[in-house]
Each structure stands twice: as structure tokens, then as C-alpha cells.
Protein backbone atom coordinates (compact mmCIF):
# COMPACT_ATOMS: atom_id res chain seq x y z
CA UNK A 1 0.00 0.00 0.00
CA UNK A 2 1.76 3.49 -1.01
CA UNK A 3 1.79 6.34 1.19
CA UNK A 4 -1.11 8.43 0.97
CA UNK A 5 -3.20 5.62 -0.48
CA UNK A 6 -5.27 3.26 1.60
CA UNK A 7 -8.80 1.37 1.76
CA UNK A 8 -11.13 2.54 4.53
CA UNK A 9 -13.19 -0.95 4.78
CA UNK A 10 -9.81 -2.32 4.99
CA UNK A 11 -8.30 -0.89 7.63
CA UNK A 12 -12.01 -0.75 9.19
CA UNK A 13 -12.32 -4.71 8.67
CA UNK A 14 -8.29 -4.95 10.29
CA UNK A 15 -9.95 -3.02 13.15
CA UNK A 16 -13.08 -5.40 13.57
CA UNK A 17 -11.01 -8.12 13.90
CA UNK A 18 -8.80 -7.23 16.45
CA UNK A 19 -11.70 -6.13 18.33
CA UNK A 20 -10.99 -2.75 18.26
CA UNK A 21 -13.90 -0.41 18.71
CA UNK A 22 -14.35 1.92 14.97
CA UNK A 23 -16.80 4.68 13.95
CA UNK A 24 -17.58 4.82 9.87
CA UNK A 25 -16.91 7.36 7.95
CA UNK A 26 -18.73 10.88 8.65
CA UNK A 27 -20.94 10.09 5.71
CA UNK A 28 -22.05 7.33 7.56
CA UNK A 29 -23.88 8.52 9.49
CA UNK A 30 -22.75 12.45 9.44
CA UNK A 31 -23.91 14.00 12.95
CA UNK A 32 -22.54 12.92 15.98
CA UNK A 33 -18.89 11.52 14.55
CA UNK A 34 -18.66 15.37 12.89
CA UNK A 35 -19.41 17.01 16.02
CA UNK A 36 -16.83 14.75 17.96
CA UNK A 37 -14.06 14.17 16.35
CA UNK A 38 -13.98 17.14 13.60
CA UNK A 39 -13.57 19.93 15.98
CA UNK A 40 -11.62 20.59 19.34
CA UNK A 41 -11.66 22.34 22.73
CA UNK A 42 -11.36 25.90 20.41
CA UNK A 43 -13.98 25.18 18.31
CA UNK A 44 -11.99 27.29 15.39
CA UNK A 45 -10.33 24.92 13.19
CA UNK A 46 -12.56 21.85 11.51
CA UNK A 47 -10.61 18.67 9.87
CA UNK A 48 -13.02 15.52 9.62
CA UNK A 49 -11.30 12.45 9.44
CA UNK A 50 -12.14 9.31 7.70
CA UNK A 51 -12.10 7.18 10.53
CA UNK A 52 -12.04 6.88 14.47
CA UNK A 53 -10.47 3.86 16.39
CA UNK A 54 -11.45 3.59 19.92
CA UNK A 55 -9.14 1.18 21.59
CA UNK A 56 -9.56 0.42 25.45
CA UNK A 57 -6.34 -1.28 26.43
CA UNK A 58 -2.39 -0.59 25.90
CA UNK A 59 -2.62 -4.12 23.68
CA UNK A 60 -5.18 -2.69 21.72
CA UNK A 61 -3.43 0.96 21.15
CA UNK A 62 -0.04 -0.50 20.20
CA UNK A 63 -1.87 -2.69 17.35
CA UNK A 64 -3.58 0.30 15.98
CA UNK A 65 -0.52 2.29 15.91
CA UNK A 66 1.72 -0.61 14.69
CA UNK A 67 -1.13 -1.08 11.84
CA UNK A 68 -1.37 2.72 10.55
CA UNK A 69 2.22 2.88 10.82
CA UNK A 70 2.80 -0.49 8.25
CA UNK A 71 0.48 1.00 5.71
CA UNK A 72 1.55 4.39 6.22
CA UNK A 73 -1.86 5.69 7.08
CA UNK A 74 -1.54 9.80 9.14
CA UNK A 75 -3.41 9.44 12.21
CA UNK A 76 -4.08 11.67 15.70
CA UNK A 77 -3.63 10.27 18.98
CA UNK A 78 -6.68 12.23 20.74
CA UNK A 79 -8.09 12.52 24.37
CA UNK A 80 -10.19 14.91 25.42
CA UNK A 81 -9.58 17.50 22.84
CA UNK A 82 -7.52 19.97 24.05
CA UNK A 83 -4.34 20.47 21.54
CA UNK A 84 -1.77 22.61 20.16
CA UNK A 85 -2.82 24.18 16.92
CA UNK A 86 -5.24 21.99 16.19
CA UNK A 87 -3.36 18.61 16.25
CA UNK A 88 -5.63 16.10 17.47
CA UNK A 89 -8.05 16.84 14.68
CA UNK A 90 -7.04 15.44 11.01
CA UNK A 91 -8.19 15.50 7.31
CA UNK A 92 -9.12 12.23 6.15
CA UNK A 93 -6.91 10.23 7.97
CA UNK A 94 -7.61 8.15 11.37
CA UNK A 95 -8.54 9.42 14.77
CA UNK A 96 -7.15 7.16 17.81
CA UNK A 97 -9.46 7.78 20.42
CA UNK A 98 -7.74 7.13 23.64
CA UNK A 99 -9.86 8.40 26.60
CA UNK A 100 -10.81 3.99 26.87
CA UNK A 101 -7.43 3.72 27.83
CA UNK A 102 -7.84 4.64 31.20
CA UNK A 103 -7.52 3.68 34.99
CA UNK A 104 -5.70 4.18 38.15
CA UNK A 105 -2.98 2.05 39.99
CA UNK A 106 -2.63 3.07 43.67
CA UNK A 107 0.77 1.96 44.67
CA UNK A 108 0.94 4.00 47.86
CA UNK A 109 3.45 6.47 47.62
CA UNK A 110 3.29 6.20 43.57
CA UNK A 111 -0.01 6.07 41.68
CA UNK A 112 0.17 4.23 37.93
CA UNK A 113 -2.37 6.36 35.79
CA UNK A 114 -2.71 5.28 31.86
CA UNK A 115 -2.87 7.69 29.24
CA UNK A 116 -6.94 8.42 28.54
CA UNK A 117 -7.52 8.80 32.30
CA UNK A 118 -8.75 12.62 33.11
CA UNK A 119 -7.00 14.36 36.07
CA UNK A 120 -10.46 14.67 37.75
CA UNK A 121 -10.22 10.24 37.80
CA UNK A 122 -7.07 11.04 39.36
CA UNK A 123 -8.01 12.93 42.20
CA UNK A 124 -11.14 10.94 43.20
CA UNK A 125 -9.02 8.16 43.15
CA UNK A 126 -6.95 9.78 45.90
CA UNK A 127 -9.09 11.87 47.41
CA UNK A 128 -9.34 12.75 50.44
CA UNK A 129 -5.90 12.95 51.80
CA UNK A 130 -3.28 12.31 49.28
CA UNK A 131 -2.08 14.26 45.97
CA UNK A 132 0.36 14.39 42.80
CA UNK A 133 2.74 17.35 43.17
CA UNK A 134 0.83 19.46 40.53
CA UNK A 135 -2.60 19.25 39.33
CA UNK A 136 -3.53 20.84 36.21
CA UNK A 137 -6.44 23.86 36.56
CA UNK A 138 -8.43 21.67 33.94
CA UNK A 139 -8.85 18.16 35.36
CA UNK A 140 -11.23 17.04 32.27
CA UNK A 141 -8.23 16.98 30.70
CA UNK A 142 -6.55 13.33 29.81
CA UNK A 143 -3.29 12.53 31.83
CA UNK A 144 -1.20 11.80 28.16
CA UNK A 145 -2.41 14.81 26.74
CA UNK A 146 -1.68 17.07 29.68
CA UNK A 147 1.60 15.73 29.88
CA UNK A 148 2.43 15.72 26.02
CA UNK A 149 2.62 19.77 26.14
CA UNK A 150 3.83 20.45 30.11
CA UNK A 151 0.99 20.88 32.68
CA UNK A 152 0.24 23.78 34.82
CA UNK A 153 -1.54 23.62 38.07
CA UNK A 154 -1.84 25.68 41.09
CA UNK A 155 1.16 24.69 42.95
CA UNK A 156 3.56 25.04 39.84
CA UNK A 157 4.77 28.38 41.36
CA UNK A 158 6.95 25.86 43.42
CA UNK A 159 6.61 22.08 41.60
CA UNK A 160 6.88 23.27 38.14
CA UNK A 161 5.55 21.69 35.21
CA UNK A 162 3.49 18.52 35.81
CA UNK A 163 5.99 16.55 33.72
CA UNK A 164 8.98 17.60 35.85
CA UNK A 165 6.83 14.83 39.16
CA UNK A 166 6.79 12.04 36.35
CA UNK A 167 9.38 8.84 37.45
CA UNK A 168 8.55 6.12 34.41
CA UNK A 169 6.12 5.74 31.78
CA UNK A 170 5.35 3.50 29.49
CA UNK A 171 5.49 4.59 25.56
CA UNK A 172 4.08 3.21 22.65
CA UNK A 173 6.16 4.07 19.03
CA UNK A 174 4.58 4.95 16.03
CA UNK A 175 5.36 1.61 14.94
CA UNK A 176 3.78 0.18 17.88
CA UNK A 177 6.30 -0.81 20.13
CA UNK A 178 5.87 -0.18 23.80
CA UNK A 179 8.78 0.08 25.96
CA UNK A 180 8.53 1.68 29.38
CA UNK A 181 10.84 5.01 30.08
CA UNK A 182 12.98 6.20 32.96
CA UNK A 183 15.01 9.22 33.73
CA UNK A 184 18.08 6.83 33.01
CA UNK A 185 16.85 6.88 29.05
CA UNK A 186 17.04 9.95 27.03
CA UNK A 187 13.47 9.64 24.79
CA UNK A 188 11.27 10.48 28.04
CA UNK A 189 12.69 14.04 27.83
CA UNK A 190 11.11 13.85 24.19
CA UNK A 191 8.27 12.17 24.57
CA UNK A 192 7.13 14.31 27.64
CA UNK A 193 6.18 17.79 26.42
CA UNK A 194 6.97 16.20 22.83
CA UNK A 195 3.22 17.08 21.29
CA UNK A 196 3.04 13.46 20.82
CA UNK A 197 5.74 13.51 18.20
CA UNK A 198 6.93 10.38 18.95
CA UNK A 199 4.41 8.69 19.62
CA UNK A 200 1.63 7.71 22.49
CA UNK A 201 2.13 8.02 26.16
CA UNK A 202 0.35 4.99 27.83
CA UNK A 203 0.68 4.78 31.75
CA UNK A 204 2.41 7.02 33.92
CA UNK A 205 4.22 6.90 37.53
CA UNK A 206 4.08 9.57 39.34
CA UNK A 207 4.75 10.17 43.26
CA UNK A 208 1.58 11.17 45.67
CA UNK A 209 2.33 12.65 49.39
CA UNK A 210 -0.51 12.46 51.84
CA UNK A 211 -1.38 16.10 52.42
CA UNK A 212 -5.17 17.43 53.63
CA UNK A 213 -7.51 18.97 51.26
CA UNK A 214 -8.10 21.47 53.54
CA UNK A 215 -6.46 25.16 52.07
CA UNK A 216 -6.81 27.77 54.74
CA UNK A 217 -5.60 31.55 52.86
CA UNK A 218 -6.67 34.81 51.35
CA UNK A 219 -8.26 36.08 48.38
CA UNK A 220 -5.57 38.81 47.30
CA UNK A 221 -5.71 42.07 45.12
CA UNK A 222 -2.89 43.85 43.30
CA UNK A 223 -3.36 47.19 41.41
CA UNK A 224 -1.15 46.37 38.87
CA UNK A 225 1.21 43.57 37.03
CA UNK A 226 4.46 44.31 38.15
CA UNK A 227 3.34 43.99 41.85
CA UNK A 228 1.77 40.85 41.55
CA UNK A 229 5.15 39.74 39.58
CA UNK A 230 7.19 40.89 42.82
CA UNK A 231 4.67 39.30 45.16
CA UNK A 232 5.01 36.13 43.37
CA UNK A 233 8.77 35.78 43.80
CA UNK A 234 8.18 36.56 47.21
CA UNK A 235 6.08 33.93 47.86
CA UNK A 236 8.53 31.91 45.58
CA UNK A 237 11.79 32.40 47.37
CA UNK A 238 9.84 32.09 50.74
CA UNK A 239 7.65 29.37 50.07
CA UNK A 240 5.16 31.61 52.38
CA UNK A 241 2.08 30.00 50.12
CA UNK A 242 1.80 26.23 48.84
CA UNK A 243 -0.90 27.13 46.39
CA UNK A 244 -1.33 30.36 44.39
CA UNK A 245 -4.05 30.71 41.51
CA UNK A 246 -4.47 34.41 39.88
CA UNK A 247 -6.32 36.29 36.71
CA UNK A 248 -5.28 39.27 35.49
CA UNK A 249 -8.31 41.30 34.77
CA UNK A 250 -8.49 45.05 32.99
CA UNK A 251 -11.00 47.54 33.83
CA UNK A 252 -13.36 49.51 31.34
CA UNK A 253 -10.82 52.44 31.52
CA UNK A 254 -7.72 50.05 31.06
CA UNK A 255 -6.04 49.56 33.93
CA UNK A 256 -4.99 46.20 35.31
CA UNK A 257 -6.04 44.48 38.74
CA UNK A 258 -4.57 40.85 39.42
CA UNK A 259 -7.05 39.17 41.59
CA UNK A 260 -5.43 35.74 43.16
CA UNK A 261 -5.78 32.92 46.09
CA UNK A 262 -2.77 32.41 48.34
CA UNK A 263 -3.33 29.60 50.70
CA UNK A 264 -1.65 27.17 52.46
CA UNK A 265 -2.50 22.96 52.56
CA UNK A 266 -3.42 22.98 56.24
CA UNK A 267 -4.67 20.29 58.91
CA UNK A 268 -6.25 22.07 60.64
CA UNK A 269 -8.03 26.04 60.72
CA UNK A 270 -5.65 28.46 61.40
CA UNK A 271 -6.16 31.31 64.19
CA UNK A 272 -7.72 34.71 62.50
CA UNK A 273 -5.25 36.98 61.36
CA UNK A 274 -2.56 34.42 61.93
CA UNK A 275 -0.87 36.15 58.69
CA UNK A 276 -1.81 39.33 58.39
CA UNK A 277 1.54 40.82 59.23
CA UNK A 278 2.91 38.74 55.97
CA UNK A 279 -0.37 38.97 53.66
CA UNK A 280 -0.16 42.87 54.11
CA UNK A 281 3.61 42.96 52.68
CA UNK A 282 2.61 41.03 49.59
CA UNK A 283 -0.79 42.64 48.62
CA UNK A 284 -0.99 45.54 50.26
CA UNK A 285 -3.87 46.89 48.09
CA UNK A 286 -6.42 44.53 49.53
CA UNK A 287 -7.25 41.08 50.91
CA UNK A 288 -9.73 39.05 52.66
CA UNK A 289 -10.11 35.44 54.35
CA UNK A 290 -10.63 33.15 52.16
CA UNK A 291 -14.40 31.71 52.51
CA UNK A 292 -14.85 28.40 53.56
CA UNK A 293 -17.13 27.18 50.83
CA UNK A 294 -14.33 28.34 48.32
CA UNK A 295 -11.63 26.46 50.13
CA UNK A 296 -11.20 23.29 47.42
CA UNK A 297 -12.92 25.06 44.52
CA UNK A 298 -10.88 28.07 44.70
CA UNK A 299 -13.28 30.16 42.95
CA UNK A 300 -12.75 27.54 40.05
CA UNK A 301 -14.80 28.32 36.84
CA UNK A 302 -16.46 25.69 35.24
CA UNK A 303 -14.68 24.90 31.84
CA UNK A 304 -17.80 23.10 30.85
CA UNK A 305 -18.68 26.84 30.40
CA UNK A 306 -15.96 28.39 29.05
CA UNK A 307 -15.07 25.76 26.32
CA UNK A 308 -18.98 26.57 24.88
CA UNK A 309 -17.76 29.21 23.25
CA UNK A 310 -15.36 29.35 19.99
CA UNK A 311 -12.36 30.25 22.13
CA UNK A 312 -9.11 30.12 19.88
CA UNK A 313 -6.59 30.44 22.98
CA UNK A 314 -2.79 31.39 23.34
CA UNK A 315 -0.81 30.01 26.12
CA UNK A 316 2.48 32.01 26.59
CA UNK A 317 5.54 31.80 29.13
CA UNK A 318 8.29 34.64 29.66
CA UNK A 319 10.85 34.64 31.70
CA UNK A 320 10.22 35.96 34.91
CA UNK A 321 13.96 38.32 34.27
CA UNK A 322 13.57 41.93 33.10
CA UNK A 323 13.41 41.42 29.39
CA UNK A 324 10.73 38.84 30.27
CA UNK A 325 8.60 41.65 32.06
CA UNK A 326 9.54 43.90 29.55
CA UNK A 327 7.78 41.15 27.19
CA UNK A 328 4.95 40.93 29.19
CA UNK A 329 4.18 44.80 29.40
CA UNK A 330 4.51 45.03 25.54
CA UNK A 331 1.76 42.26 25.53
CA UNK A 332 -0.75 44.35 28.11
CA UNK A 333 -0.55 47.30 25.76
CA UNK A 334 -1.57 45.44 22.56
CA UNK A 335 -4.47 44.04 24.56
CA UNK A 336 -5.80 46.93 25.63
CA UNK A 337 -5.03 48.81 22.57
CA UNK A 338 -6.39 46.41 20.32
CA UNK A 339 -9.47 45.56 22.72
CA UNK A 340 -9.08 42.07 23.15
CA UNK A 341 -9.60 42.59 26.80
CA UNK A 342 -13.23 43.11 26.39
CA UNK A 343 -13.67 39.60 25.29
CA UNK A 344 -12.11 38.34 28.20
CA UNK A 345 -14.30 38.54 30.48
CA UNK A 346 -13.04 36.05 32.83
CA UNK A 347 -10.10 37.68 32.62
CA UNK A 348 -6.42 36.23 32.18
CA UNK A 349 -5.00 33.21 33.87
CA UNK A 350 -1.40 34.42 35.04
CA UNK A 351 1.11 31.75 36.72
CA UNK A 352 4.67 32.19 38.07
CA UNK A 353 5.86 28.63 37.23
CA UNK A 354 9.64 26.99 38.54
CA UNK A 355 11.89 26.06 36.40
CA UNK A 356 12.15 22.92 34.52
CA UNK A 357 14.77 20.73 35.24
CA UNK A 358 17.36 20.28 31.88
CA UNK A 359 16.16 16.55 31.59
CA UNK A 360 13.20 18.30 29.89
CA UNK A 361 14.04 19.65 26.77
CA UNK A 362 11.01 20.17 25.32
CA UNK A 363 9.35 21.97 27.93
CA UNK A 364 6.89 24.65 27.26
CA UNK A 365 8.84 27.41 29.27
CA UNK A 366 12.17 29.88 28.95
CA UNK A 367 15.03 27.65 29.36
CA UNK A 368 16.85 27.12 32.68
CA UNK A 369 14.44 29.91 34.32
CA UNK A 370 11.60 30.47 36.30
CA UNK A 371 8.67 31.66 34.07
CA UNK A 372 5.75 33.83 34.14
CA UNK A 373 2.48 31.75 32.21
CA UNK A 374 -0.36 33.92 30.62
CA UNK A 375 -3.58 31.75 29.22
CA UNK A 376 -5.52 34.43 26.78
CA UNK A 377 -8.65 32.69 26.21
CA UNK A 378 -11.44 35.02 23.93
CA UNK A 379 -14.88 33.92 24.24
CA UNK A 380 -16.19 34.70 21.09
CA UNK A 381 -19.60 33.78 19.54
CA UNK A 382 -18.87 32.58 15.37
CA UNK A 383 -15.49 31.32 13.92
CA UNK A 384 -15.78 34.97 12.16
CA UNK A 385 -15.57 36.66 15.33
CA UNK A 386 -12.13 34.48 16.16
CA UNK A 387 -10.65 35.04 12.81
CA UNK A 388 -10.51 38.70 13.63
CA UNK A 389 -8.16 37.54 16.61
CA UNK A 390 -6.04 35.24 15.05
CA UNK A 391 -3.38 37.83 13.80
CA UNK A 392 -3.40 39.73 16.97
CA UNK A 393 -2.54 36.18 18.98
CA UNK A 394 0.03 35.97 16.69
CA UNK A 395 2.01 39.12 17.02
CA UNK A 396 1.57 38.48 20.73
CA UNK A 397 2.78 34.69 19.91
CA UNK A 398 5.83 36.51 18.30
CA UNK A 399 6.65 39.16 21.73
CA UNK A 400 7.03 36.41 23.87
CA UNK A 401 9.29 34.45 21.37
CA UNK A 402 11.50 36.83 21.01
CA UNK A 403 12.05 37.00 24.38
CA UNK A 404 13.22 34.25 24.91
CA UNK A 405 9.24 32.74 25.85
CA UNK A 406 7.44 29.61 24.71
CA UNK A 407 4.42 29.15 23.25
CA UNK A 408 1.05 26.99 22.97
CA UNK A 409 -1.75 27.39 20.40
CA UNK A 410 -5.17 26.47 20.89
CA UNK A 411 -6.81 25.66 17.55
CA UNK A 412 -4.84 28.36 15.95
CA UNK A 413 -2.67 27.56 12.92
CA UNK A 414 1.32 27.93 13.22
CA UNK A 415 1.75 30.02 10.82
CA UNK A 416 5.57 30.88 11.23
CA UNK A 417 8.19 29.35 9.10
CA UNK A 418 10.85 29.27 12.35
CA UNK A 419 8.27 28.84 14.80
CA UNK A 420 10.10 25.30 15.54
CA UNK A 421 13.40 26.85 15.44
CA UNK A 422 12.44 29.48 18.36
CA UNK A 423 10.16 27.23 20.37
CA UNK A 424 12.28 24.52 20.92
CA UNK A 425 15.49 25.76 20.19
CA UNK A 426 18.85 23.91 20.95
CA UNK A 427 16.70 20.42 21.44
CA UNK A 428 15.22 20.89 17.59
CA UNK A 429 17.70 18.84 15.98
CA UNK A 430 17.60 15.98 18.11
CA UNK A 431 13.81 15.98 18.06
CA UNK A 432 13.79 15.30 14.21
CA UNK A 433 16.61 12.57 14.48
CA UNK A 434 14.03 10.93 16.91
CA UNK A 435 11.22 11.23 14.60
CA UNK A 436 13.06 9.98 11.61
CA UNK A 437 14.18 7.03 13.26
CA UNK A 438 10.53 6.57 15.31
CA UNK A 439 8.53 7.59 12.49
CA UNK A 440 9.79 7.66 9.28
CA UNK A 441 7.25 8.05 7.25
CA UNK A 442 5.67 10.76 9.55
CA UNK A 443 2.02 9.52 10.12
CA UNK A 444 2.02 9.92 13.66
CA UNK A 445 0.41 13.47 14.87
CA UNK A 446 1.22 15.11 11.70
CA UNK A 447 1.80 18.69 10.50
CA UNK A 448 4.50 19.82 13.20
CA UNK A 449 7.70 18.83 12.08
């Protein structure tokens, strides 16, 4: 079979008889397989593929792969939807569905969690006293595509990336070989934060500590970036807060207030005004108590909500240094100048994240230094309204790359011709010698290199 050439019923009729769950092609029948599998979290970009596999086991995902990969078919290794410009979605070529590939191993002080699992399986699983290091802000997402592109939770300010807590994994080729990864071998630094490049990430170890779910802290106000930024590497160098989740919001008249929870994972309630003393000298705008009903939610929105919308989204990191700032005031002025802030209503997610260790080459964030993350999210109502964004994203894309930033695109099209060369830098080459020995013929999560 020649590349680029292939027979749906027979790689349909392979699929059938290796038990492997399939959907038809959208023609047959048109509704429900479009609306699944044709669009993503951003609801901006459309690609409808010919086929869906729905595998439920690591046996069954390593045939599939192995069996695109022999007849050089393209396929998308997809969980719950949320990708980097666009690349779990796919014209005419095969969908894997992983989100059957799921379940949690308690182990104790390690927890085994494979690939289509969502971080919200996670935490029931341990719930109520134990937890990874860092849980992502979105735990709908799956566990392998989380940890394909970094992972950012509330207590990254101190743990990082969510791919720094991982010890092994096991990883399935694009020619459908699995082999499980340590620290000791150099493709887990490629295959973690590696936009599925390489392949599919099947189970995962990662450590658990048994800490309460109790967070005793403060809701906290800041009049204006640059104090929040020096707040942050307060609490950073002090470790005076375990968990710290902010948005940057901007008023009609265009000034900035960062609004953000600082607490602490407690055992028990802590004496009023135990902290005021400290609170005051990082926020000294305003603050209150945290209430108790908003102690585990943390004023969480509910993504259900947000991700209604057509919301093309750019994920940025800076680093937290001066030309980083510098960066990241350049970016607030476009905003407001070009209004994008009035279709933000829930404002900006804004992170101080640690630095990723150098076993991590790939990682989403300036190299060697602490970053500063910024999620701009639009909610906007057509795909008209978000094409009138795109180019603005872009050029703000392009501020934090040239200094020295990273990068993530939600359902927008990379559009620049070195946008490989400045996101990944130094670790570009070696990625591509990887992927042409992995997957030579490139079917596996096509389009970025």
C-alpha cells in the first residue's frame, strides 16, 4: 500500500477483527462523529477524518498504531480534545481515540495512571488525603495529553511543570512498540512535552504525598502587574504559600487588577489573622479570608462553560527576568489597545511557574528559568468573530518568542516558518533525528515537524 493511499473498509475490517472499537466514515452517518471528532476544545479549526479507532487497552493501542504505521496511514492520537494548533483533529486520515485507555494504579506512595484517564479520575481516586505534586487547573483533561505539552496547576509556582513529578512511563512508538521510560533513558525528555511527536504516552508513575484537602488563605488584590510579579517571587523564594491561583483582569478604563488565592494545605483552621503581618507585605492593596465554601474550589470556573464558546486560545511563558517583564508589558498594551480585553471577560490566567529541570528539553517554558504563564482565552460567539483575533494572537505569539518565551496554540494555525526553530530551540535537531528514526514516514500526529 503506497503512502497516501489506503482502503477505509480495509483498515475498518483490520480493526473489527482485532476487536478494536471503529466509527464509519462521517458520511455514515454524518452527525454525531462530525461534532466529535472534527472539531476541538477551540472550536476554530474543523478537519473531519475518515475514521475513528477507539481502543480500550495498551494491547489494543499499540496494534492500531503498529497497523497505521505499516500501511503508512496519518493518524491523531486524541483525548479529550484539548491540543496545540489543532493537532488532534485530522483530514481524512484516522482518529485514535484514547480516553478507553484509562484507569488508576494506587501503589501507595506512587499512583500508575494510563494515558486516557482525566486528572479529575485522578483525584477521586486519591481523594481525600493524598495528591500528585501538581494538578492541572483543567482536570477534564486526559493525563497523556496534559503531559504531552507540560501541565500547569496551582502549585507550579513551586513544583513546576506537571511533567517535571513524572518517574517512568510506558510509551508506545509509532510503529507500535511499547517500551517503558525512565530518567536513566534519554526519549522520556522527548516524549514528555513532545506534542506526541513520537508517539503515544500509555501509563504514567508519578509520586503522591498524603497532604489534607483542607487550604486555609486569602483572596488577594494587586493594582497592577508588576506587583503581583514581585509578590510572586516573594512567595517563591519564601515558600510563604503552597498554592497560588491568579487572573489578570483590565478595567473599562484600562487599567490592570490581578485578583489571586494564596493559601496554604493545612490540617487544621488556622487562628484569625494568623498572617496578616505577611499577607499585608505582599498585597498591600487589599485582601480578605478566604471563605470556607471556596476552600477546594478556589473560585474555580467551570470549563464546561468556558469551552462553549469558539475560544481560539494562546498560552504564553516569559521569563520571569527583566526582558521577560519587559515582554509581558509590551503584551498588556496590545491588549488593551487592540481591545481584546473586552472579550475576556473572565479575565487572564497568570502563573509564576519553577523552572524545569534540563532533563526536559522540550518543555513549554524559557530555558533554565523560572517563568511567568499567561492563558488568553477570547470567548467569542462565530469562527468569524475568532478570525478577527487570530493575527493579533500571533504578534503576541511573536513578543514572547522573542524574548526568549514559549508558546502553545489552541486551535490556531502555526503560521511561522521558524516557529520550531524558536520554540524549541537547541533540542530541535535531536527531536527530528528521533522522529526519523521513530517515524519515518511521519504519520504519527502530523503537521509539526
Amino acid at each position: 500500500m503506497t503512502s497516501g493511499r489506503w482502503d477505509i473498509e480495509e483498515i475498518a475490517a483490520w480493526a473489527a477483527a482485532a476487536e478494536i472499537l471503529s466509527f464509519p466514515p462521517p458520511t455514515r452517518p454524518v452527525g454525531e462523529f462530525r461534532r466529535a471528532y472534527a472539531t476541538d476544545f477551540g472550536r476554530y479549526l474543523h478537519r473531519v477524518p475518515a475514521l475513528v479507532f477507539a481502543p480500550v487497552s495498551v494491547t489494543q493501542l499499540a496494534a492500531a498504531m503498529g497497523a497505521l504505521g505499516e500501511r503508512r496511514i496519518p493518524y491523531t492520537l486524541r483525548g479529550s480534545g484539548h491540543s496545540s494548533g489543532g493537532q488532534v483533529l485530522i483530514e481524512g486520515g484516522v482518529v485514535i481515540d484514547m480516553s478507553g485507555v484509562r484507569g488508576v494504579v494506587d501503589r501507595g506512595d506512587m499512583v500508575d495512571v494510563f494515558g486516557g484517564t482525566s486528572w479529575l479520575e485522578v483525584v477521586e481516586e486519591l481523594h481525600p488525603q493524598r495528591r500528585p505534586p501538581v494538578l492541572t487547573d483543567n482536570l477534564r483533561t486526559t493525563v497523556a495529553g496534559t503531559l504531552a505539552v507540560g501541565g500547569i496547576g496551582d502549585t507550579s509556582i513551586h513544583e513546576g511543570l506537571q511533567i517535571a513529578s513524572v518517574v517512568e512511563l510506558d510509551w508506545v512508538a509509532p510503529n507500535g512498540s511499547v517500551r517503558t521510560l525512565t530518567h536513566a533513558d534519554e526519549e522520556l525528555g522527548f516524549v514528555l512535552a513532545g506534542r506526541g511527536q513520537l508517539g503515544a504516552i500509555a501509563r504514567v508513575r508519578v509520586p503522591v504525598s498524603s497532604r489534607s484537602s483542607l487550604l486555609a488563605g486569602h483572596v488577594a488584590v494587586w493594582s497592577s502587574l508588576d506587583r503581583y510579579l514581585d509578590a510572586a517571587a516573594t512567595i517563591r523564594r519564601e515558600r510563604s504559600y503552597d498554592v497560588v491561583r491568579s487572573t489578570l483582569f483590565w478595567r473599562a478604563d484600562g487599567t490592570a487588577v490581578v485578583r489571586g488565592i494564596l493559601a496554604r494545605i493545612v490540617d487544621a483552621e488556622p487562628l484569625a489573622g494568623s498572617d496578616a503581618a505577611a499577607l499585608a507585605r505582599l498585597a498591600s492593596e487589599s485582601s480578605a479570608v478566604l471563605p470556607a465554601s471556596e476552600r477546594i474550589a478556589a473560585q474555580r470556573l467551570d470549563p464546561i462553560a468556558t469551552w462553549t464558546y469558539v475560544c481560539p486560545a494562546l498560552e504564553l511563558s516569559v521569563p520571569t527576568c527583566g526582558v521577560g517583564r519587559a515582554a509581558l508589558a509590551a503584551i498588556e498594551r496590545r491588549i488593551i489597545s487592540s481591545g481584546l480585553h473586552a472579550v475576556v471577560p473572565n479575565g487572564v490566567a497568570i502563573a509564576v511557574v519553577a523552572a524545569s529541570p534540563t532533563r526536559l528539553p522540550l518543555a513549554p517554558m524559557p530555558p533554565g528559568q523560572d517563568g511567568v504563564l499567561l492563558a488568553i482565552r477570547p470567548q467569542l460567539a462565530t469562527p468569524a468573530d475568532a478570525a478577527r483575533w487570530i493575527p493579533l494572537l500571533h504578534e503576541l505569539a511573536d513578543l514572547a518568542l522573542g524574548a526568549g518565551g514559549r508558546i502553545y496554540l489552541m486551535s490556531i494555525p502555526i503560521e511561522r516558518s521558524d516557529f520550531l526553530e524558536r520554540q524549541f530551540g537547541a533540542a530541535l535537531p535531536r527531536l527530528r533525528e528521533l522522529k526519523r528514526k521513530h517515524d519515518p514516514d511521519m504519520v504519527c500526529n502530523p503537521g509539526l515537524l
